[in-house]
Each structure stands twice: as structure tokens, then as C-alpha cells.
N, C-alpha and C. Protein backbone atom coordinates (compact mmCIF):
# COMPACT_ATOMS: atom_id res chain seq x y z
N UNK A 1 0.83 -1.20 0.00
CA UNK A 1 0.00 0.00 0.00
C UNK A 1 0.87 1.26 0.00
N UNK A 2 1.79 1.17 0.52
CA UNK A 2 2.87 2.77 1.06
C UNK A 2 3.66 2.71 -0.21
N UNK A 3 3.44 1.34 -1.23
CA UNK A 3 4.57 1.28 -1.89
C UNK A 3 4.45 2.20 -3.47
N UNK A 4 2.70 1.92 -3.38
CA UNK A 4 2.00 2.20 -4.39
C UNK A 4 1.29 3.59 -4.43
N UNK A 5 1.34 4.06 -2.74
CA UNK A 5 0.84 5.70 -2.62
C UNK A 5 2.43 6.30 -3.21
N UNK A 6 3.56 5.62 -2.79
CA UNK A 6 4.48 6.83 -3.56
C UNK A 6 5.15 6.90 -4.58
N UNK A 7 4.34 5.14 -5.36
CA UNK A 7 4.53 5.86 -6.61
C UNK A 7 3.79 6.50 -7.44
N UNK A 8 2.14 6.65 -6.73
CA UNK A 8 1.25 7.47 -7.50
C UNK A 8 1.60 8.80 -7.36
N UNK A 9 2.07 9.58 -5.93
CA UNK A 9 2.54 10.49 -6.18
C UNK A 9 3.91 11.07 -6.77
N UNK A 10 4.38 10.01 -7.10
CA UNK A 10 5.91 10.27 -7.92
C UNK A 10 5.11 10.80 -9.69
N UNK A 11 4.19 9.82 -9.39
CA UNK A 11 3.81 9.96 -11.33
C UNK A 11 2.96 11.56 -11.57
N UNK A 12 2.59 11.63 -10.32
CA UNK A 12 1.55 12.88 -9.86
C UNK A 12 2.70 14.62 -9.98
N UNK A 13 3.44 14.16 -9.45
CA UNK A 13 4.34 15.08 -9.55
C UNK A 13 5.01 15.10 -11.01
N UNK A 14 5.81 14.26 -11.24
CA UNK A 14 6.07 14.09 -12.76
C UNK A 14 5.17 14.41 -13.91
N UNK A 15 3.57 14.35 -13.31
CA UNK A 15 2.80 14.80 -14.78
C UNK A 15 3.14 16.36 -14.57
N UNK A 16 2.69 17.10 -13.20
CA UNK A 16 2.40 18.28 -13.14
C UNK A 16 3.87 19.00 -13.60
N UNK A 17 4.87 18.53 -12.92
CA UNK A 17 6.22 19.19 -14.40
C UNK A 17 6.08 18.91 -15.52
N UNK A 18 5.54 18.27 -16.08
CA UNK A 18 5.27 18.00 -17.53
C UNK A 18 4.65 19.09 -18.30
N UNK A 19 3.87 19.05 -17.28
CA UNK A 19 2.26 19.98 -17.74
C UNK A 19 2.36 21.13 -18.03
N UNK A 20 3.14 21.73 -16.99
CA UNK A 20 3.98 23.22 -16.66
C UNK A 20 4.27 23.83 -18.09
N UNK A 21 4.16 24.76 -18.80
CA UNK A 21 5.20 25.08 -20.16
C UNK A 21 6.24 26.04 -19.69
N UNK A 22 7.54 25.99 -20.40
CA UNK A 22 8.77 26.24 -20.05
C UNK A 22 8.71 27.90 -20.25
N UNK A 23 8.79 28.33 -19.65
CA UNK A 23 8.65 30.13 -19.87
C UNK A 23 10.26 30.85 -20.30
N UNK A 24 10.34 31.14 -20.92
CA UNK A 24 12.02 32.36 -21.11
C UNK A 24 11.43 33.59 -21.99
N UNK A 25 12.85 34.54 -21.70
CA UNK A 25 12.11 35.61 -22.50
C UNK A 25 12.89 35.61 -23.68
N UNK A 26 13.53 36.79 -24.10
CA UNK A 26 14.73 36.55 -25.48
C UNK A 26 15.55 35.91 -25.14
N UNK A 27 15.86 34.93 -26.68
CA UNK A 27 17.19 34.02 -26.54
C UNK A 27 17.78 34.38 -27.82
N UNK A 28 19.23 34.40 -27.82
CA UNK A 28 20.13 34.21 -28.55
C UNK A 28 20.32 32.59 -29.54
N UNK A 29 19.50 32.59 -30.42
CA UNK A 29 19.37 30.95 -31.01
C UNK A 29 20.32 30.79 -32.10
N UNK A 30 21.41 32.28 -32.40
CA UNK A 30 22.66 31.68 -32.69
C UNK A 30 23.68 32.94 -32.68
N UNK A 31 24.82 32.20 -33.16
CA UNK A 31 26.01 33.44 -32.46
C UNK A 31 27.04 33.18 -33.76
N UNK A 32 27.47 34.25 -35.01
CA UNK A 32 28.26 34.02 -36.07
C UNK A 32 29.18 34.96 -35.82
N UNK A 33 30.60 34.60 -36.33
CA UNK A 33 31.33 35.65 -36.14
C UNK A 33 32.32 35.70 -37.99
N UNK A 34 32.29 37.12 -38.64
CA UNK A 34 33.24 36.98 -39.56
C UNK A 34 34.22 38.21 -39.56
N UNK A 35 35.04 37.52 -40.27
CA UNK A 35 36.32 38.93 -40.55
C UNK A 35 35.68 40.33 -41.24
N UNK A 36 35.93 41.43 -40.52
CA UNK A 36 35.61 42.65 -41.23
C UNK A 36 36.39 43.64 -40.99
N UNK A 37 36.92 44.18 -41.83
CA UNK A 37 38.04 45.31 -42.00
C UNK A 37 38.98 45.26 -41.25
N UNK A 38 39.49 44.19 -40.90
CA UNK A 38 40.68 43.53 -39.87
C UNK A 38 40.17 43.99 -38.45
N UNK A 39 38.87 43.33 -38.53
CA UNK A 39 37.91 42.84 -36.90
C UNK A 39 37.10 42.14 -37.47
N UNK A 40 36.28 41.83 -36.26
CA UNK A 40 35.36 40.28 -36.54
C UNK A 40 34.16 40.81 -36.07
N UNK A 41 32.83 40.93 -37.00
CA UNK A 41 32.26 41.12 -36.81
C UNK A 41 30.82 40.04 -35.64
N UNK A 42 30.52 40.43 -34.90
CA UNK A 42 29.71 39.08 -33.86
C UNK A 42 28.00 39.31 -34.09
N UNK A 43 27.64 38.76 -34.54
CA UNK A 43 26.10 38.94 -34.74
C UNK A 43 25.26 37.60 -34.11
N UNK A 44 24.38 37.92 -33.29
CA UNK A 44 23.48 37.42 -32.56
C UNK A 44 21.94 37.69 -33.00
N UNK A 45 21.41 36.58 -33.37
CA UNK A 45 20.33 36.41 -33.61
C UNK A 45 19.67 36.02 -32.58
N UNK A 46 18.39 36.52 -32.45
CA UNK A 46 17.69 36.58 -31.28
C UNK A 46 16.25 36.40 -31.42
N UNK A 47 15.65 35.35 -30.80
CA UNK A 47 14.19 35.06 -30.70
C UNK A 47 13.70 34.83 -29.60
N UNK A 48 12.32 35.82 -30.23
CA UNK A 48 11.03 35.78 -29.11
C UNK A 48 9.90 34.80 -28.74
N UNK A 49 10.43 33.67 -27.77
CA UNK A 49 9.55 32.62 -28.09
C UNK A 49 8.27 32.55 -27.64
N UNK A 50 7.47 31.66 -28.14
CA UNK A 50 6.34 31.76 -27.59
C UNK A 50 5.54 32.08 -26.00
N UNK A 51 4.48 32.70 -26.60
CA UNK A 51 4.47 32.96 -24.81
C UNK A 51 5.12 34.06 -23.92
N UNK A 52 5.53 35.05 -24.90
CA UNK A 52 6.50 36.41 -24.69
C UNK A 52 5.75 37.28 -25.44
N UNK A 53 6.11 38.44 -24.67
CA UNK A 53 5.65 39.77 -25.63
C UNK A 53 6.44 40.53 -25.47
N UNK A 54 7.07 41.30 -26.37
CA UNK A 54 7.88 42.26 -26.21
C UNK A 54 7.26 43.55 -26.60
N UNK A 55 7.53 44.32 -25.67
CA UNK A 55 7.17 45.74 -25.37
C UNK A 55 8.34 46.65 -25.36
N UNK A 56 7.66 48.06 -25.43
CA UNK A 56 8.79 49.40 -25.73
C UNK A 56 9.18 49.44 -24.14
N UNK A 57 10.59 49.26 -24.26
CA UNK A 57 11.35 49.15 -22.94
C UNK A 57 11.83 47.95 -22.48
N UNK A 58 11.78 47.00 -23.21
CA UNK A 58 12.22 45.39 -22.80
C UNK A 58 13.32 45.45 -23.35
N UNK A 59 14.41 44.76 -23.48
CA UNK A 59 15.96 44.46 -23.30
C UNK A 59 16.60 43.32 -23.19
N UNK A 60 17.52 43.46 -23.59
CA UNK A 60 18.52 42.26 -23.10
C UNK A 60 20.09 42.48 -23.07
N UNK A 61 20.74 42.04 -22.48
CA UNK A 61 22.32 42.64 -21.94
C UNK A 61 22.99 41.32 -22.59
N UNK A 62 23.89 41.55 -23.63
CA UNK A 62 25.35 40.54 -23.78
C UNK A 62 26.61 40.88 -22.80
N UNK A 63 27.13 40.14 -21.62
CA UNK A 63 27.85 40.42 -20.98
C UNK A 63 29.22 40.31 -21.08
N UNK A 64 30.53 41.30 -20.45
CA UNK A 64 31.59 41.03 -20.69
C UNK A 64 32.33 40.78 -22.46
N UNK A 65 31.66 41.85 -23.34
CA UNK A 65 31.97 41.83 -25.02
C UNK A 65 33.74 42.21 -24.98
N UNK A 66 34.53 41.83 -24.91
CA UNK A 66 35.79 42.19 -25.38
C UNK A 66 36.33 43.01 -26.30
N UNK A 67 37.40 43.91 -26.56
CA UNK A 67 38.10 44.28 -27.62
C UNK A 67 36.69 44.95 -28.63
N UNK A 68 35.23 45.57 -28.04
CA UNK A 68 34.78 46.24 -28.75
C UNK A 68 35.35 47.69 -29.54
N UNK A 69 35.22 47.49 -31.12
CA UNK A 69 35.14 48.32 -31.78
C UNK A 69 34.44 49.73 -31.38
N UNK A 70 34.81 50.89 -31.00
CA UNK A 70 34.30 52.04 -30.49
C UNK A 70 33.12 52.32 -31.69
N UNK A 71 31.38 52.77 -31.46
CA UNK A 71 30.51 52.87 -32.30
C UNK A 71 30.39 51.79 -33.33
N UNK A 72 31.36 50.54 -33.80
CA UNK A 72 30.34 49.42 -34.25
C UNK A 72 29.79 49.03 -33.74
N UNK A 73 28.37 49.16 -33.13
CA UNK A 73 27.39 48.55 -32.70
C UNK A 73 25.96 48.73 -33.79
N UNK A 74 25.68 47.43 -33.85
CA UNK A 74 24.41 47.58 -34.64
C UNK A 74 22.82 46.82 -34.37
N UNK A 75 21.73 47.51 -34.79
CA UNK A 75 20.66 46.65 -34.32
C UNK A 75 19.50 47.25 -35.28
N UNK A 76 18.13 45.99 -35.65
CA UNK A 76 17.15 46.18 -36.68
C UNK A 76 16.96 47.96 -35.95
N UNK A 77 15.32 48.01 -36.95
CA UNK A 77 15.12 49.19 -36.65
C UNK A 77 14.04 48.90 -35.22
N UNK A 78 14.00 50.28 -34.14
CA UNK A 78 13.36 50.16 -32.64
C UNK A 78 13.92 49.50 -32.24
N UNK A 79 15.29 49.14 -32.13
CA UNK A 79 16.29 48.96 -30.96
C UNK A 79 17.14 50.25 -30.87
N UNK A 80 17.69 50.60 -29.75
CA UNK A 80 18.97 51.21 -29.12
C UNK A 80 19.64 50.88 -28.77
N UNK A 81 21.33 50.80 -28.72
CA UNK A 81 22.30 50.04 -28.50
C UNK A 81 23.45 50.63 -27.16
N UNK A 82 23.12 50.72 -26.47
CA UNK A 82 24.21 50.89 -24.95
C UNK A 82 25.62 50.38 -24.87
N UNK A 83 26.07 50.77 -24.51
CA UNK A 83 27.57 50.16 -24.31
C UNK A 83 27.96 50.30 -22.47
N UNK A 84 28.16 49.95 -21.57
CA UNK A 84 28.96 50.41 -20.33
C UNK A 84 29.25 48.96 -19.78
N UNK A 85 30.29 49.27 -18.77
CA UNK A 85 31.13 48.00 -17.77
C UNK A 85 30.02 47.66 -16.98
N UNK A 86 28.68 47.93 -16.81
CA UNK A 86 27.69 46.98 -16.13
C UNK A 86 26.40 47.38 -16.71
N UNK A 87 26.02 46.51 -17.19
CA UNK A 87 24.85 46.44 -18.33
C UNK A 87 23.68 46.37 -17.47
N UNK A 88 22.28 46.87 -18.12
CA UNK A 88 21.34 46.90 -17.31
C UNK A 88 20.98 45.21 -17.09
N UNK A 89 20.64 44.98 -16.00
CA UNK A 89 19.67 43.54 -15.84
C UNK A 89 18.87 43.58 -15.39
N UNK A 90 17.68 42.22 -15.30
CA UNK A 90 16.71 42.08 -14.48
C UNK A 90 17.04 41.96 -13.27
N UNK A 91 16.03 42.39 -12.54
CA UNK A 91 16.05 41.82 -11.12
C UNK A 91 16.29 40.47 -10.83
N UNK A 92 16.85 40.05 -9.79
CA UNK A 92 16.74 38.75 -8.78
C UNK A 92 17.80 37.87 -9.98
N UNK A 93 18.44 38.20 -11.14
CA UNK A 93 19.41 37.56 -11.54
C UNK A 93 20.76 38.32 -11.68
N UNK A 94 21.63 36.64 -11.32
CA UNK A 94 22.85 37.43 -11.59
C UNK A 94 23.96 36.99 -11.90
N UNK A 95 24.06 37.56 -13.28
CA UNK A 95 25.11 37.12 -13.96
C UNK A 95 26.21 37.59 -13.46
N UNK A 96 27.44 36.59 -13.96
CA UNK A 96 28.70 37.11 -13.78
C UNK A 96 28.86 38.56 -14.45
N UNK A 97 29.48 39.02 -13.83
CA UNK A 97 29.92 40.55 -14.79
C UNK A 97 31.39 41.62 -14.79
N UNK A 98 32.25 41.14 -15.59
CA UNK A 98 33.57 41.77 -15.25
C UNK A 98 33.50 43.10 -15.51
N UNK A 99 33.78 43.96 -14.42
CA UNK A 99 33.45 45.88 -14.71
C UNK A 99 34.57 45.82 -15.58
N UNK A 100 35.45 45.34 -15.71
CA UNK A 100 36.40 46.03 -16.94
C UNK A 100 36.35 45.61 -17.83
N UNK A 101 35.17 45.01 -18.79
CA UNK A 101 34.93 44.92 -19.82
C UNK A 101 33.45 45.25 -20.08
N UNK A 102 33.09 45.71 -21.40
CA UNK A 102 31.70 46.81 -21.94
C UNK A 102 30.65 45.58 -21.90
N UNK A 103 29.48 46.03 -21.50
CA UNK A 103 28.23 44.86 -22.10
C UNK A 103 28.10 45.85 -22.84
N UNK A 104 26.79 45.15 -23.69
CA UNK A 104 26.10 45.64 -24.79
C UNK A 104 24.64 45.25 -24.40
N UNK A 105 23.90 46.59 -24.28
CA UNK A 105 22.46 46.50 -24.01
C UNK A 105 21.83 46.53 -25.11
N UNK A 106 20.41 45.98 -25.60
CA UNK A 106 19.74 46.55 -26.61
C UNK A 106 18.70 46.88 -26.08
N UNK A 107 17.73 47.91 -26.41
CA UNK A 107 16.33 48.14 -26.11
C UNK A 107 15.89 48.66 -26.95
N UNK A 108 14.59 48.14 -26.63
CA UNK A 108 13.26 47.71 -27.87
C UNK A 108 12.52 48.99 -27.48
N UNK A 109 12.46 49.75 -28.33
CA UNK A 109 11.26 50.80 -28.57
C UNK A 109 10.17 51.12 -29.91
N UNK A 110 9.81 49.79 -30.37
CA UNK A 110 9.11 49.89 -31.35
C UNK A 110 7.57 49.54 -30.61
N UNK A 111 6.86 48.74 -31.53
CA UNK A 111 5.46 48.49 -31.06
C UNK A 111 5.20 47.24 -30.65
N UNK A 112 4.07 47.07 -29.84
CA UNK A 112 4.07 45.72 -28.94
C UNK A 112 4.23 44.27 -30.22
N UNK A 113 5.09 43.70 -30.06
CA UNK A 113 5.23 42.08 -30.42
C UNK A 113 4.83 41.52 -29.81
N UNK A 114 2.87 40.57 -30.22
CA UNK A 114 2.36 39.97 -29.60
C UNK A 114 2.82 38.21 -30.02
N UNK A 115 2.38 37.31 -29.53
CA UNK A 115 2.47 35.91 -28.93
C UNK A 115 2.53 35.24 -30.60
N UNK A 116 3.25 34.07 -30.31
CA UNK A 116 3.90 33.37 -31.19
C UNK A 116 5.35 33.92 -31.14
N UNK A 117 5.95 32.81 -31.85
CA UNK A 117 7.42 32.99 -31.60
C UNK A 117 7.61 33.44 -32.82
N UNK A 118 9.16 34.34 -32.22
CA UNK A 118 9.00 35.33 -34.20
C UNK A 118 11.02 35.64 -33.79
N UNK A 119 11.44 36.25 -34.91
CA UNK A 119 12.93 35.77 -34.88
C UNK A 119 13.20 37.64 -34.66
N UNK A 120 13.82 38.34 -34.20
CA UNK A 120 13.86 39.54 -34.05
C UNK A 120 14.87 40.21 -34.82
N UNK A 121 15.71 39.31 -35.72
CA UNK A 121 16.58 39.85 -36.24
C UNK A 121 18.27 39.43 -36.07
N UNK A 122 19.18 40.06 -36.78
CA UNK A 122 20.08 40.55 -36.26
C UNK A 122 20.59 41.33 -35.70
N UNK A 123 21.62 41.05 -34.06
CA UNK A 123 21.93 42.43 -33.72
C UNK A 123 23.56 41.79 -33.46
N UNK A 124 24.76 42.68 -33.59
CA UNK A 124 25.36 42.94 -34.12
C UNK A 124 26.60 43.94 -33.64
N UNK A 125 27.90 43.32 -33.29
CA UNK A 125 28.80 44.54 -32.94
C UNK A 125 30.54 43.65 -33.25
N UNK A 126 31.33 44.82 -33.34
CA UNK A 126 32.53 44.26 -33.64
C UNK A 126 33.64 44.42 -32.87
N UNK A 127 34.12 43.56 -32.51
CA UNK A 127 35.72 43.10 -31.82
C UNK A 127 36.47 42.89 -32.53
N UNK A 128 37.87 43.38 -31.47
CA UNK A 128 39.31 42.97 -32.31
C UNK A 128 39.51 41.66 -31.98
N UNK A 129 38.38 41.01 -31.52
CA UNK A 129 39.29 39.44 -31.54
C UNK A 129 38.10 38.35 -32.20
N UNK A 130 38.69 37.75 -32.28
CA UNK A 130 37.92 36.28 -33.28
C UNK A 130 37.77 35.33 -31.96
N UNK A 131 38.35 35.29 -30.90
CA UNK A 131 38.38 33.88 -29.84
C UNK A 131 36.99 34.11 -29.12
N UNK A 132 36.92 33.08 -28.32
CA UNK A 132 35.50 32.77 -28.15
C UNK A 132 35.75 32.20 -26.58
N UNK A 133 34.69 32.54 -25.81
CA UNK A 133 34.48 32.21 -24.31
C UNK A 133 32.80 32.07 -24.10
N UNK A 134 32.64 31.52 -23.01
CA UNK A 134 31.33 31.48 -22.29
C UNK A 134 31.00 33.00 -21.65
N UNK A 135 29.70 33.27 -21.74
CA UNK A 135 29.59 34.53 -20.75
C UNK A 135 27.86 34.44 -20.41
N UNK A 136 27.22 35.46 -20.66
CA UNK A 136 25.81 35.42 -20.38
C UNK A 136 25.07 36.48 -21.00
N UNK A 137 23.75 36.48 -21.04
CA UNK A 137 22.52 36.68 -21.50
C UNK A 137 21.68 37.17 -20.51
N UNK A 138 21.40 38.10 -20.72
CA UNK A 138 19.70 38.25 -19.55
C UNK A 138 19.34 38.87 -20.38
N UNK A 139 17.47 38.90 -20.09
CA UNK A 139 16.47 40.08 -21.09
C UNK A 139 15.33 39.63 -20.48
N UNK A 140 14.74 40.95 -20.51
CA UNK A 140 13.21 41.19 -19.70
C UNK A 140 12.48 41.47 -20.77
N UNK A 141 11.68 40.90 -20.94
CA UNK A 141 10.26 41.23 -21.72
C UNK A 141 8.90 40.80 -20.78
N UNK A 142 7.65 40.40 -21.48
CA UNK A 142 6.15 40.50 -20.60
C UNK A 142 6.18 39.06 -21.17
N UNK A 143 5.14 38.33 -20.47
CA UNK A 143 4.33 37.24 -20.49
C UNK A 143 3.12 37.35 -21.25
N UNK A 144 3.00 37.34 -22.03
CA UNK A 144 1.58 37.04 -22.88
C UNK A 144 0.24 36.18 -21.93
N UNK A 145 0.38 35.70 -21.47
CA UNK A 145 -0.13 34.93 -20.31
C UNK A 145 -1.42 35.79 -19.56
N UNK A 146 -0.06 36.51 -18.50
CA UNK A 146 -1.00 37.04 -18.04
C UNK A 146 -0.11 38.84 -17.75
N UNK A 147 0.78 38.98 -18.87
CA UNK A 147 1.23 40.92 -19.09
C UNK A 147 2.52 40.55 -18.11
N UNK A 148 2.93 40.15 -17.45
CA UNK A 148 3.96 40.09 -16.07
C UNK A 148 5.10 40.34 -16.75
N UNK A 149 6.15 41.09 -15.89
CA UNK A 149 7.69 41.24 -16.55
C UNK A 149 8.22 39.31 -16.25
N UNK A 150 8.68 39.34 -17.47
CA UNK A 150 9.62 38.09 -17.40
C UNK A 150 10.93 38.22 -17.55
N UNK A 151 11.99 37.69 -16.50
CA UNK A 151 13.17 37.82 -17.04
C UNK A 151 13.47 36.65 -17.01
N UNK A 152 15.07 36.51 -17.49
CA UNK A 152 15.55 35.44 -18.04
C UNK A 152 16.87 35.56 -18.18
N UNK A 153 17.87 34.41 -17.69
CA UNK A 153 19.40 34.60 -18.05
C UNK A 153 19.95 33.01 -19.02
N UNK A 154 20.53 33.12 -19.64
CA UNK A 154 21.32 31.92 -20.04
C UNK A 154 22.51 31.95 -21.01
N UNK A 155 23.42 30.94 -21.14
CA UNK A 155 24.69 31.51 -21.78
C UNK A 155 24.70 32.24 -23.03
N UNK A 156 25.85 32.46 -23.32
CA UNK A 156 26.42 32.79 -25.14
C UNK A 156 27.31 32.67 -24.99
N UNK A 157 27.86 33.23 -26.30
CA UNK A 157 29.75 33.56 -26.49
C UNK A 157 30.03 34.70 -26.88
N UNK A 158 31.21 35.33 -26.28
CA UNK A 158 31.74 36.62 -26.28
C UNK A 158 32.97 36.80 -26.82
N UNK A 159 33.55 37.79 -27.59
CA UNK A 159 34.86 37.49 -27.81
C UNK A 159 35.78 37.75 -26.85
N UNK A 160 37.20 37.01 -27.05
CA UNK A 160 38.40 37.09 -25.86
C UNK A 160 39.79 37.33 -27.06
N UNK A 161 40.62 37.76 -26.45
CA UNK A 161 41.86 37.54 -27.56
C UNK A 161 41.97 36.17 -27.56
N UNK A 162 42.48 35.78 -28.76
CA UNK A 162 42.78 34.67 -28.72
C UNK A 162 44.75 34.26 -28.34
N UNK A 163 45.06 33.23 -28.14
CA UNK A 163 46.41 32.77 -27.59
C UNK A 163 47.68 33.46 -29.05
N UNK A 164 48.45 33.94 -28.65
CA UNK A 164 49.43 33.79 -29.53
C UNK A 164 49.55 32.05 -30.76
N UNK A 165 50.06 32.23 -31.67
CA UNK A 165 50.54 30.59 -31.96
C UNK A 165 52.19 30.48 -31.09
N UNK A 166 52.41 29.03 -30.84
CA UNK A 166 53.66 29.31 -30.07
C UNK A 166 53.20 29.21 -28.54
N UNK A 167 52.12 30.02 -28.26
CA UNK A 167 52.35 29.82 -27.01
C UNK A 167 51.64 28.47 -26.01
N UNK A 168 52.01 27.61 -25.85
CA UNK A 168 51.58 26.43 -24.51
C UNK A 168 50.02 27.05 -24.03
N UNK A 169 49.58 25.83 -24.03
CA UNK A 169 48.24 26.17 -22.98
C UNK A 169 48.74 25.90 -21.19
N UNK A 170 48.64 26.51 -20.97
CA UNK A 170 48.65 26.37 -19.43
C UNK A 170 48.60 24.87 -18.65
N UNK A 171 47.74 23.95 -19.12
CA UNK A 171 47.87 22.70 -18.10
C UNK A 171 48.87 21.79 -19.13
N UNK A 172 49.49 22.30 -20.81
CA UNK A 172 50.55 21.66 -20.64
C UNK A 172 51.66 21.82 -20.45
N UNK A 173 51.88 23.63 -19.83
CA UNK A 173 53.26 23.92 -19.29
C UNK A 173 53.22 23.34 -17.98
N UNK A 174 51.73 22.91 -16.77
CA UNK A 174 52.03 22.03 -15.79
C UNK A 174 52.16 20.78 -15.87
N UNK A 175 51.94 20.19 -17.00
CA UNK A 175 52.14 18.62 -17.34
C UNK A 175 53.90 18.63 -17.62
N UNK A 176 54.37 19.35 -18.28
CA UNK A 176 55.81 19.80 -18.92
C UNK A 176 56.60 20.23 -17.23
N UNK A 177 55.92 20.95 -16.85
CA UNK A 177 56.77 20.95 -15.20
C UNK A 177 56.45 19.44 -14.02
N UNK A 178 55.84 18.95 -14.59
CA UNK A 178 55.76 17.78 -13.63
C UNK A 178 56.62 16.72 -14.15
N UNK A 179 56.36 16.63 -15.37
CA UNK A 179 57.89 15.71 -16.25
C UNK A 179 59.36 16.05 -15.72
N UNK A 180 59.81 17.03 -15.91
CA UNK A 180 60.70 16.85 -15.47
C UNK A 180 61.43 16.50 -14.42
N UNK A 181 61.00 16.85 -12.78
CA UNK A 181 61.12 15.96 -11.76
C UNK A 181 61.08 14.33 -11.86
N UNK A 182 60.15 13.90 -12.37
CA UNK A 182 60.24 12.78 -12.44
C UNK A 182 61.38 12.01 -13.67
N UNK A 183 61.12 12.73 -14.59
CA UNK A 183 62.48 12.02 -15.39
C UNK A 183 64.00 11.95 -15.05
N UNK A 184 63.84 13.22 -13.48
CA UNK A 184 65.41 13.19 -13.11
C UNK A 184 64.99 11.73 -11.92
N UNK A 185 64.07 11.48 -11.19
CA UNK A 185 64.04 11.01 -10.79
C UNK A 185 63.88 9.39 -10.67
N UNK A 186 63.74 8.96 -12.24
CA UNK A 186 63.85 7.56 -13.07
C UNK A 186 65.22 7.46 -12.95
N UNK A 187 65.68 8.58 -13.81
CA UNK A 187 67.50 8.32 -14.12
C UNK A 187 67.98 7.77 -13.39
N UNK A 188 67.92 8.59 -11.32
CA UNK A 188 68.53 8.20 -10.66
C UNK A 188 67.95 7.34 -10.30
N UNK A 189 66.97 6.78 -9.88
CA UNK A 189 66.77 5.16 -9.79
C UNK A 189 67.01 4.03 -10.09
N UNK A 190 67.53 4.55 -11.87
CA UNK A 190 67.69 3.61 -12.30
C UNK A 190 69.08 3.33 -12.48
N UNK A 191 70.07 4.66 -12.14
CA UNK A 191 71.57 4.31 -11.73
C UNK A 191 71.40 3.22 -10.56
């Protein structure tokens, strides 16, 4: 009997996450980078998925952008493009955020984008570097639902310089320093 109440409520619980639909607000659903005028241009495509509305004043922050190009920044038309060492966010999240490097805000001041998922475009800025790191995402838009601010954080990629050629990655100049102790220490063993 106790065995079978918990697995009805195991299945009980498992439907009601099921049931639930997954809420986010803007996402970044891809990230291209090409050579332009000896910089790399980074363009982020960005969609509004279902179940979102975007309104005049909703946003989203790319965090920690590297080696930005001063004024290449670009975005469709009814966006504005920000630049500073701490980008606006939503409340109650929190991304990593290095002050000595620029986010890039965009904000939406066109007309309400109602429900269904729709692709917002390209938006768009350029670095002196081509290398690539993890960083983050946040953006507030409304709930179609029931109007509520929704926010939302999740990764991307940002540019970083990339390594010299020539130069060692780091865990194999410590693999390369641990060799050698030990190879002096075969020799003499094996005298």
C-alpha cells in the first residue's frame, strides 16, 4: 500500500512538471562571427519565443563583449544600442559581470510584439578578436499569459583575444613541469 501511494505520487508530480510550459524571454538561437576590415564582426540572432511579448522598454544585456570596436554597434530598426562595464539587468538575476569589460544593451522601442514565436533579427557589434568564451545573457520582456515582466538569463559567447601561436596552454606547461622531476628522478633510480 505505502509502496504504491508513492509511486502514484511520484507519477503525480512528474505529470504536473510535464504539464507546466517552459517560460524564457529573449534568446540568442545563434552566435556568427566573420572577418571585417581587420575585426570580426559578432552577430546574434535573437528570438522571441512563444508565450513572450515584447514591449517598448524590454531588453537584453550581452555580458563582458571584449576588444569592442568604439561605435560598431548595430541593431534592426526600434532597438537602441548601450555600451557600459555593467549592463542593465533584471532583477533577482545574476550574472557574472567583469566591470572592466563593456556589455552591450539593446532596447526595444518599437510596437508591442504579440504571442507566437517570431525571430527579431540581427543584432550585431565588432571586436578585435575572433576567440570565443562562455559569458551570459539576460532580457526582460512580458508574459503574454498574463502581461507580467519576465526575465531570463542563459549563456552565449563573447569574444576574448585569442592565444598567440607558439604559445603552450597552461595545463601543458604544468604537465611539462611535472615531467621533469620525475624524469630526473627515473635516471637516478635507475643508476
Amino acid at each position: 500500500m505505502t509502496r504504491r501511494f508513492i509511486t502514484l505520487t511520484f507519477a503525480a508530480v512528474v505529470a504536473l512538471g510535464a504539464a507546466t510550459p517552459a517560460r524564457a524571454g529573449l534568446l540568442p538561437s545563434q552566435v556568427s562571427v566573420t572577418p571585417e576590415a581587420g575585426n570580426y564582426r559578432w552577430t546574434y540572432a535573437i528570438v522571441l519565443p512563444t508565450d513572450s511579448q515584447l514591449r517598448a522598454g524590454d531588453y537584453f544585456t550581452v555580458y563582458d563583449f571584449d576588444g569592442l570596436v568604439p561605435g560598431a554597434v548595430g541593431a534592426p530598426t526600434g532597438w537602441a544600442v548601450a555600451t557600459a562595464p555593467t549592463g542593465a539587468t533584471p532583477g533577482r538575476l545574476t550574472p557574472d559581470d567583469n566591470p572592466t569589460l563593456l556589455n552591450l544593451t539593446y532596447t526595444y522601442s518599437g510596437p508591442t510584439i504579440g504571442t507566437g514565436q517570431a525571430g527579431l533579427g540581427n543584432f550585431w557589434a565588432l571586436s578585435q578578436y575572433q576567440g570565443s568564451t562562455d559569458s551570459f545573457f539576460t532580457a526582460q520582456t512580458h508574459r503574454t499569459s498574463d502581461g507580467r515582466l519576465d526575465s531570463n538569463i542563459t549563456e552565449t559567447v563573447v569574444p576574448v583575444p585569442s592565444a598567440p601561436p607558439g604559445v603552450p596552454e597552461p595545463t601543458t606547461l604544468a604537465l611539462a613541469g611535472l615531467g621533469v622531476p620525475l624524469l630526473a628522478l627515473a635516471r637516478r633510480w635507475k643508476k
